[in-house]
C-alpha atoms as a PDB file:
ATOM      1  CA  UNK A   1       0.000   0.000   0.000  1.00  0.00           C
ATOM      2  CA  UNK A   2       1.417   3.074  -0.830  1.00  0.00           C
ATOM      3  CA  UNK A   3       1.378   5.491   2.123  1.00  0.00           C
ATOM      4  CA  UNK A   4       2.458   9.045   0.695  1.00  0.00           C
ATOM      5  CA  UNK A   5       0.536  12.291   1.220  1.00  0.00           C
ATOM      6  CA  UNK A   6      -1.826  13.075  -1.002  1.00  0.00           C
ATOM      7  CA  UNK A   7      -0.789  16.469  -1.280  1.00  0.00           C
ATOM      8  CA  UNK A   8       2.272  15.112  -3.289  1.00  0.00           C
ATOM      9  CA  UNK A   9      -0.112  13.845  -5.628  1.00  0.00           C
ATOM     10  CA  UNK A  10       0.597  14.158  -9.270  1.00  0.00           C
ATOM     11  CA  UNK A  11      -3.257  14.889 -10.394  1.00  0.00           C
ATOM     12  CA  UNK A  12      -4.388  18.404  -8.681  1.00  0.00           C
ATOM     13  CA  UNK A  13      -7.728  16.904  -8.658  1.00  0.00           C
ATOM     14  CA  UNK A  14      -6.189  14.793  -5.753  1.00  0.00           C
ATOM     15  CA  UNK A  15      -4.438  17.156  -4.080  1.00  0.00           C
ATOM     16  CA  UNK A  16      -7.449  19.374  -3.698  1.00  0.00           C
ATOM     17  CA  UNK A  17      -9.497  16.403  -2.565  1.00  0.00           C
ATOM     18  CA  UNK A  18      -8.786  16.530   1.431  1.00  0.00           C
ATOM     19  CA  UNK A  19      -9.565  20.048   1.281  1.00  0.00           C
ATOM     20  CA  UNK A  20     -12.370  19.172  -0.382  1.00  0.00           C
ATOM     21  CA  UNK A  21     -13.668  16.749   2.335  1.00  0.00           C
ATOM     22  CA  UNK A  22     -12.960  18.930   4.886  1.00  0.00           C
ATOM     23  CA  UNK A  23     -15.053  21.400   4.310  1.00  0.00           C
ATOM     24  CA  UNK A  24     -17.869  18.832   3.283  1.00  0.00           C
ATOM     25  CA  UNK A  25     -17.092  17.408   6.984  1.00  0.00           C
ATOM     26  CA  UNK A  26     -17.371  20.960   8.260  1.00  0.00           C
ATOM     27  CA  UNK A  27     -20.591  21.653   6.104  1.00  0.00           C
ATOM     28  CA  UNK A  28     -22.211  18.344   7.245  1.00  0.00           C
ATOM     29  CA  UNK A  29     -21.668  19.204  11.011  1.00  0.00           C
ATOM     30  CA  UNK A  30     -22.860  22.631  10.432  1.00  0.00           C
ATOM     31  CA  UNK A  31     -26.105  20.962   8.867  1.00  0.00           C
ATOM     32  CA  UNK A  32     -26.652  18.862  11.679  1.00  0.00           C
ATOM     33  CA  UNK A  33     -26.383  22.095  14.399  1.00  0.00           C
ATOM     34  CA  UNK A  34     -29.205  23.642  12.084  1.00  0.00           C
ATOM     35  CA  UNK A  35     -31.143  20.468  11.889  1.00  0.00           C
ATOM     36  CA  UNK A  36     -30.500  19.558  15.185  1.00  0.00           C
ATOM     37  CA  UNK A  37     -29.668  16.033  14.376  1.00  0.00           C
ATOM     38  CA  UNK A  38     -26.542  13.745  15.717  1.00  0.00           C
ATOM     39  CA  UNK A  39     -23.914  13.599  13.097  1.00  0.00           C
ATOM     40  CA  UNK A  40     -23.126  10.078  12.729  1.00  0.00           C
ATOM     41  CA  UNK A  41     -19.602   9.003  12.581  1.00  0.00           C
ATOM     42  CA  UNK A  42     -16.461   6.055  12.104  1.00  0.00           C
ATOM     43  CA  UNK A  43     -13.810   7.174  14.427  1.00  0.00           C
ATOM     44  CA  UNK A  44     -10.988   4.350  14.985  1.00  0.00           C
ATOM     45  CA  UNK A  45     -13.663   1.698  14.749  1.00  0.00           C
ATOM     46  CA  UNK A  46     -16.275   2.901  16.020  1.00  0.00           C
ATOM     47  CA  UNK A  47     -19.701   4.260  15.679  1.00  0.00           C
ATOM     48  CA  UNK A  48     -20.057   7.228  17.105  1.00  0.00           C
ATOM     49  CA  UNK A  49     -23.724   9.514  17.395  1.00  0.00           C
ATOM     50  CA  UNK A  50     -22.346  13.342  17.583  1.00  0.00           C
ATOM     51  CA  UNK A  51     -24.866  15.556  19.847  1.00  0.00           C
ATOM     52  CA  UNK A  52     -25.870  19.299  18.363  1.00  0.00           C
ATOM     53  CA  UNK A  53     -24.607  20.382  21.353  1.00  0.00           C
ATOM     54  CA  UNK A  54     -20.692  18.984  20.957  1.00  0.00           C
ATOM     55  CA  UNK A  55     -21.025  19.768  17.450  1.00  0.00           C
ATOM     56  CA  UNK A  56     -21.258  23.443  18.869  1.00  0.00           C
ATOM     57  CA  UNK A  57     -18.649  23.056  20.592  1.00  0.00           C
ATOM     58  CA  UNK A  58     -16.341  21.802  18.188  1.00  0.00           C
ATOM     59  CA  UNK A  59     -17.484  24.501  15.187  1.00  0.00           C
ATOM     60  CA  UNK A  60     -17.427  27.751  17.518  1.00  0.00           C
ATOM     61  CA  UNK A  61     -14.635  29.491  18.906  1.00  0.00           C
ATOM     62  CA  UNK A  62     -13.889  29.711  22.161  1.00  0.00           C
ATOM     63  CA  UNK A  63     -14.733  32.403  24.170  1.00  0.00           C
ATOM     64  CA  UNK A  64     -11.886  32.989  26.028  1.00  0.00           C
ATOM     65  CA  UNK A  65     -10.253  36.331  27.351  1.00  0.00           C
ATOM     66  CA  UNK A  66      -7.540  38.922  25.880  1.00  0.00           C
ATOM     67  CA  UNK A  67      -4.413  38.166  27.378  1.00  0.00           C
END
């Protein structure tokens, strides 16, 4: 199996396509927040059911102060 970055890809089609994902991953949790649906995900294995709530989390900044 050939393990390099895809960002060394020879086809720019493929080295655009993680960007690509992310933001469809970013667009998807987005869409659940609004929906207000769990995001359903494979992490390492497993099935995992994403609350609106951590989504939040996750998308928006946090509000911490000035140093």
């Amino acid at each position: 199996m050939n393990t390099r970055d895809i960002s060394e890809a020879k086809d720019p089609g493929m080295r655009g396509s993680m960007a690509a994902l992310e933001r469809a991953a970013l667009q998807a949790r987005k869409t659940a927040i609004e929906t207000g649906t769990r995001l359903i995900i494979v992490k390492d294995g497993q099935l995992l059911k994403i609350s609106p709530e951590e989504l939040r989390q996750q998308i928006e900044p946090k509000n911490t102060p000035a140093s």
